[in-house]
N, C-alpha and C. Protein backbone atom coordinates (compact mmCIF):
# COMPACT_ATOMS: atom_id res chain seq x y z
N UNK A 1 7.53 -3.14 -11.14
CA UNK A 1 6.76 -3.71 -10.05
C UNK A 1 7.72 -4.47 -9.13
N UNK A 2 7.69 -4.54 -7.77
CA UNK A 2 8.71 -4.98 -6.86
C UNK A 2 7.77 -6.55 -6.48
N UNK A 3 8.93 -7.76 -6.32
CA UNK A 3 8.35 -9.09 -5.90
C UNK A 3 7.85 -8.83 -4.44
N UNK A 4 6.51 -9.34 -3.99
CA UNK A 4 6.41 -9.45 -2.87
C UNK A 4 5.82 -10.88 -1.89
N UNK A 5 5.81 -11.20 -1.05
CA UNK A 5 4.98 -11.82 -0.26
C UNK A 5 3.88 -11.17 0.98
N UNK A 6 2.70 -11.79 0.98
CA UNK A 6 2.04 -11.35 1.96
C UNK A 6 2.25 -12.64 3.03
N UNK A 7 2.72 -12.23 4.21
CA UNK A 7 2.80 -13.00 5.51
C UNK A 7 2.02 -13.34 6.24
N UNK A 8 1.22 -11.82 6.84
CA UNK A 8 0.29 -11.96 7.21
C UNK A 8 -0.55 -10.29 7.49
N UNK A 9 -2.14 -10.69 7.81
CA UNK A 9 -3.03 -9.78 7.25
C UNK A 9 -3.51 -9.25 8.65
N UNK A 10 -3.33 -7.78 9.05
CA UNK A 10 -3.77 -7.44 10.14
C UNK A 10 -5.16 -6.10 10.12
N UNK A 11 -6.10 -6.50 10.53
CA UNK A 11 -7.15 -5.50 10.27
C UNK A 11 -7.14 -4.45 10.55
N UNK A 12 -7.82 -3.35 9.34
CA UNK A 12 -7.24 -1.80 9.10
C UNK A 12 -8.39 -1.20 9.53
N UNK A 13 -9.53 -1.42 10.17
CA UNK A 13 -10.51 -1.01 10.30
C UNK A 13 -10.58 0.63 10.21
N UNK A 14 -11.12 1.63 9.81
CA UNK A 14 -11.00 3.18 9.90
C UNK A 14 -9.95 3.45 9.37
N UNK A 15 -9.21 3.11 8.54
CA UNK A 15 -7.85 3.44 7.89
C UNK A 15 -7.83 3.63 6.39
N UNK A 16 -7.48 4.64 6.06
CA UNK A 16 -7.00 4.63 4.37
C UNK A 16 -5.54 5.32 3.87
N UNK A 17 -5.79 5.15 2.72
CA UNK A 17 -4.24 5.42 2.05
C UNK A 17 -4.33 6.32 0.93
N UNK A 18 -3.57 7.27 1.38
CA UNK A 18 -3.92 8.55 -0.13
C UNK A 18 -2.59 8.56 -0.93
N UNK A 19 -3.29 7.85 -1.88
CA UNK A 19 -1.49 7.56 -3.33
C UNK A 19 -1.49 8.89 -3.55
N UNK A 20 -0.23 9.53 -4.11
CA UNK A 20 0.20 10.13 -4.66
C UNK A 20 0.75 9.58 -5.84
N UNK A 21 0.36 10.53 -7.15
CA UNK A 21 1.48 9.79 -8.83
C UNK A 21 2.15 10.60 -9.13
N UNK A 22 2.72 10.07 -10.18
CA UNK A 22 3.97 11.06 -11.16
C UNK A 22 3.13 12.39 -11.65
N UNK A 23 2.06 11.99 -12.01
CA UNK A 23 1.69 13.04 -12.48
C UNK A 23 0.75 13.75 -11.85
N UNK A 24 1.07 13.85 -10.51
CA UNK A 24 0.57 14.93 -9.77
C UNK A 24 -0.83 14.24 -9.30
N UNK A 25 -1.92 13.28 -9.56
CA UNK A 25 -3.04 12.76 -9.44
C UNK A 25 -2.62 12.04 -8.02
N UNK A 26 -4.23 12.82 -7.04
CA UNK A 26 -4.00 11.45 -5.96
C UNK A 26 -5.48 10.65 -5.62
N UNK A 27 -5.06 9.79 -5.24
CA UNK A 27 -6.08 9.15 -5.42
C UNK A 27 -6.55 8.45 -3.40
N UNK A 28 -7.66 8.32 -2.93
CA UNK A 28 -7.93 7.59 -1.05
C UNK A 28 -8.42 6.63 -1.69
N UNK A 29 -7.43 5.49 -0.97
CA UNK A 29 -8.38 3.97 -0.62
C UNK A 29 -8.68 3.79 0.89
N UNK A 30 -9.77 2.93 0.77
CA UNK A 30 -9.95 2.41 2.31
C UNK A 30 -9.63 1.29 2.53
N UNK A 31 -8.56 1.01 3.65
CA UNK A 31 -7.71 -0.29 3.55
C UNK A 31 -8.91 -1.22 4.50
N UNK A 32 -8.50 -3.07 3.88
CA UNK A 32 -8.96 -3.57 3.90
C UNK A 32 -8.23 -4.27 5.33
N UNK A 33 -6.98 -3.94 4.86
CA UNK A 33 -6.42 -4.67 5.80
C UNK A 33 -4.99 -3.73 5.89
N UNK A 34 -3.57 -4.34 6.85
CA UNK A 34 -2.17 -3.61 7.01
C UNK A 34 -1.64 -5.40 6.83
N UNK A 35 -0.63 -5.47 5.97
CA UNK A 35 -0.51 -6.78 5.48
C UNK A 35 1.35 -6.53 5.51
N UNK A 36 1.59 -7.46 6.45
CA UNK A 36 3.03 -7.95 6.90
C UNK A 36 3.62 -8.22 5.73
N UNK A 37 4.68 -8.23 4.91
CA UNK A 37 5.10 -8.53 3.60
C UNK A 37 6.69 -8.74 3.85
N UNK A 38 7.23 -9.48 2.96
CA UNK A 38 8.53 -9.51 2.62
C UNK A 38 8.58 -9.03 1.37
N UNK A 39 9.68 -8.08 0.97
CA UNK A 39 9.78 -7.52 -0.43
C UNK A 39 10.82 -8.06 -0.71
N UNK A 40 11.62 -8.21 -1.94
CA UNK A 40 12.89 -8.23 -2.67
C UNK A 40 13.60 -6.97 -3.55
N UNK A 41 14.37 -6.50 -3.01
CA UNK A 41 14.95 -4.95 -3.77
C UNK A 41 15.86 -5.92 -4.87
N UNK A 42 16.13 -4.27 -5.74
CA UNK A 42 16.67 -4.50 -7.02
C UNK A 42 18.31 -5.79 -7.10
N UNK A 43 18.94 -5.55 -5.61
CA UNK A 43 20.16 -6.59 -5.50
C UNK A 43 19.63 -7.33 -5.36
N UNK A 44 18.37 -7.64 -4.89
CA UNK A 44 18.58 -9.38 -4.45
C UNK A 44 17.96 -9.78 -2.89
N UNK A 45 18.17 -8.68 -1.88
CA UNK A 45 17.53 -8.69 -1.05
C UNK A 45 16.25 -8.25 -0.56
N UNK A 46 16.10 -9.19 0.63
CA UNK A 46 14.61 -9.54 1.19
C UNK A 46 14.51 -8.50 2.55
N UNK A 47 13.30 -7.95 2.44
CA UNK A 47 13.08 -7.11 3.56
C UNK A 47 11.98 -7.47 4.14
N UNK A 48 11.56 -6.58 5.12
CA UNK A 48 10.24 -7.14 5.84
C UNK A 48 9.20 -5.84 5.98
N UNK A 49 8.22 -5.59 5.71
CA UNK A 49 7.42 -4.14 6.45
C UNK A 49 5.68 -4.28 6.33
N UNK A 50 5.44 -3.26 6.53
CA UNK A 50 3.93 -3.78 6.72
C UNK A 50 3.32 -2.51 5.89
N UNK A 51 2.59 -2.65 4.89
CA UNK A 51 1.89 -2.24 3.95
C UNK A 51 0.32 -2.08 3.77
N UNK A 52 -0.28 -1.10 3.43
CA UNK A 52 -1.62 -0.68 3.26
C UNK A 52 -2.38 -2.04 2.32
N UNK A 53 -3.13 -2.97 2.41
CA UNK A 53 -3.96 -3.32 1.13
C UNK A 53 -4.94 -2.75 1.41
N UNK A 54 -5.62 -2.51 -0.07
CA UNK A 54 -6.98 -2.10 -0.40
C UNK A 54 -7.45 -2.70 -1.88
N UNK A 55 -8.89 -2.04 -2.05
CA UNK A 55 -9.26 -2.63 -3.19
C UNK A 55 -8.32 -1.97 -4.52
N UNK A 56 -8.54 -2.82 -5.31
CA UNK A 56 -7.87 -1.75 -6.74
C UNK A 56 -8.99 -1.23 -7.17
N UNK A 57 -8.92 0.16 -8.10
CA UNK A 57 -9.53 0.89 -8.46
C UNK A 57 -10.73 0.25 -9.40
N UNK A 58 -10.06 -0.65 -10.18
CA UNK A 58 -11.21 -1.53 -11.31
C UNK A 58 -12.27 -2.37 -10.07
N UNK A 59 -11.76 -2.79 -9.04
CA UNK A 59 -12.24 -3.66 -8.37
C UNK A 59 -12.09 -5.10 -8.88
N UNK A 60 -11.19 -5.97 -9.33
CA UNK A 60 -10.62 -6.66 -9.78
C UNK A 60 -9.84 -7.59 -8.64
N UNK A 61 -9.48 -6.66 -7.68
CA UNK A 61 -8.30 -7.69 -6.91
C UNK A 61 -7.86 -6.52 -5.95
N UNK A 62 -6.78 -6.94 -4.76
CA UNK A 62 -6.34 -6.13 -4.16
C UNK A 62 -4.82 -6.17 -4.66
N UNK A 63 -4.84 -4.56 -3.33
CA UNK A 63 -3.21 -4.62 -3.79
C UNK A 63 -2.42 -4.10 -2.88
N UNK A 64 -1.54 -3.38 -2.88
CA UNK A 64 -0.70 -2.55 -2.11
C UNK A 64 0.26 -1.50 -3.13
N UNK A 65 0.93 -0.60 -2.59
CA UNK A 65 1.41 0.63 -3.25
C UNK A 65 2.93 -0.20 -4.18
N UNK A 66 2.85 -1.40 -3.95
CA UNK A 66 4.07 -1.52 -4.96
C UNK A 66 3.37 -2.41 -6.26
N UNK A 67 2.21 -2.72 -6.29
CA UNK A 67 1.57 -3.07 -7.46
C UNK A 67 1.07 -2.29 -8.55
N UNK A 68 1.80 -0.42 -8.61
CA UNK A 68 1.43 0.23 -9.44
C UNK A 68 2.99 1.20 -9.65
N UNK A 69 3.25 1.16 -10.26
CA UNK A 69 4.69 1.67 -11.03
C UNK A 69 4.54 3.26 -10.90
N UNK A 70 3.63 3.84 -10.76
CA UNK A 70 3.54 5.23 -10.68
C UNK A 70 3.11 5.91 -9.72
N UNK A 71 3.09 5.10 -8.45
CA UNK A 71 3.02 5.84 -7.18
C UNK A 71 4.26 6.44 -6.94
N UNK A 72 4.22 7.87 -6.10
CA UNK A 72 5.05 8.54 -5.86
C UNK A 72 5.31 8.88 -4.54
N UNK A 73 4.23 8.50 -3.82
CA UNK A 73 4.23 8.82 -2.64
C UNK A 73 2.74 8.55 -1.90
N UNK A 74 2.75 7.88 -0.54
CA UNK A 74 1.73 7.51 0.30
C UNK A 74 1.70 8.12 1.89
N UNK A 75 0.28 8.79 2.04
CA UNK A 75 0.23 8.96 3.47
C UNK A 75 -1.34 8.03 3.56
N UNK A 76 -0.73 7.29 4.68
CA UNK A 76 -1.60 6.20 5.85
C UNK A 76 -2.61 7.50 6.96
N UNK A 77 -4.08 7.45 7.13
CA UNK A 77 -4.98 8.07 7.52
C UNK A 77 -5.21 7.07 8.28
N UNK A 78 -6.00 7.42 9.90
CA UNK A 78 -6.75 6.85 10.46
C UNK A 78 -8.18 7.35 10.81
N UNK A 79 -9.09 7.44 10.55
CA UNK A 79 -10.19 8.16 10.77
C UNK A 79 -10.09 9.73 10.19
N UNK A 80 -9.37 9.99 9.02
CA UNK A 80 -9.36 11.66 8.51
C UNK A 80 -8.03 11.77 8.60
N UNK A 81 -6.83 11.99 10.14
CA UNK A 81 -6.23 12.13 10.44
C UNK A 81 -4.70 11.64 10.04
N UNK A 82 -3.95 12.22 9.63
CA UNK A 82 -2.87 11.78 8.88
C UNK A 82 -1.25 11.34 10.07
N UNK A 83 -0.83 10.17 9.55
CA UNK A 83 0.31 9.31 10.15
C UNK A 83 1.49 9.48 9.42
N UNK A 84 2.48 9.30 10.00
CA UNK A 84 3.74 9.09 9.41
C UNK A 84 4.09 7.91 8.11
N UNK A 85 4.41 7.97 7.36
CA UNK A 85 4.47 6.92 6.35
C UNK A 85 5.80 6.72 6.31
């Protein structure tokens, strides 16, 4: 799992996020929000980018694609329509 901060929370209205896993399973959320973040990589450094939240699957809490160890890959939707990730 990668350290993160949320900065700040910008509304995703009509937007979702289709995970891709290791094992081939994908899964659409509908984002709640696009949430400004600072990450920390494996050296030590701090980055900056802006990330999908949505609900988690249990409905428990939110999250973003680095709160699950087995994502493999994400494309960002706006109304159906697929974006660059």
């Amino acid at each position: 799992m990668v350290a993160y901060r949320i900065l700040q929370l910008i509304p995703a209205t009509g937007w979702e996020v289709e995970l891709s896993f290791d094992d081939g399973c994908k899964q659409i959320h509908p984002l709640i929000a696009m949430a400004l973040i600072e990450r920390v990589d494996d050296h030590g450094d701090w980055y900056r980018e802006v990330v999908g939240l949505y609900p988690q699957a249990d409905g428990s809490c939110f999250g973003t694609v680095y709160d699950d160890t087995r994502v493999s890959g994400l494309t960002y939707r706006q109304q159906g329509e697929n974006t660059p990730s």
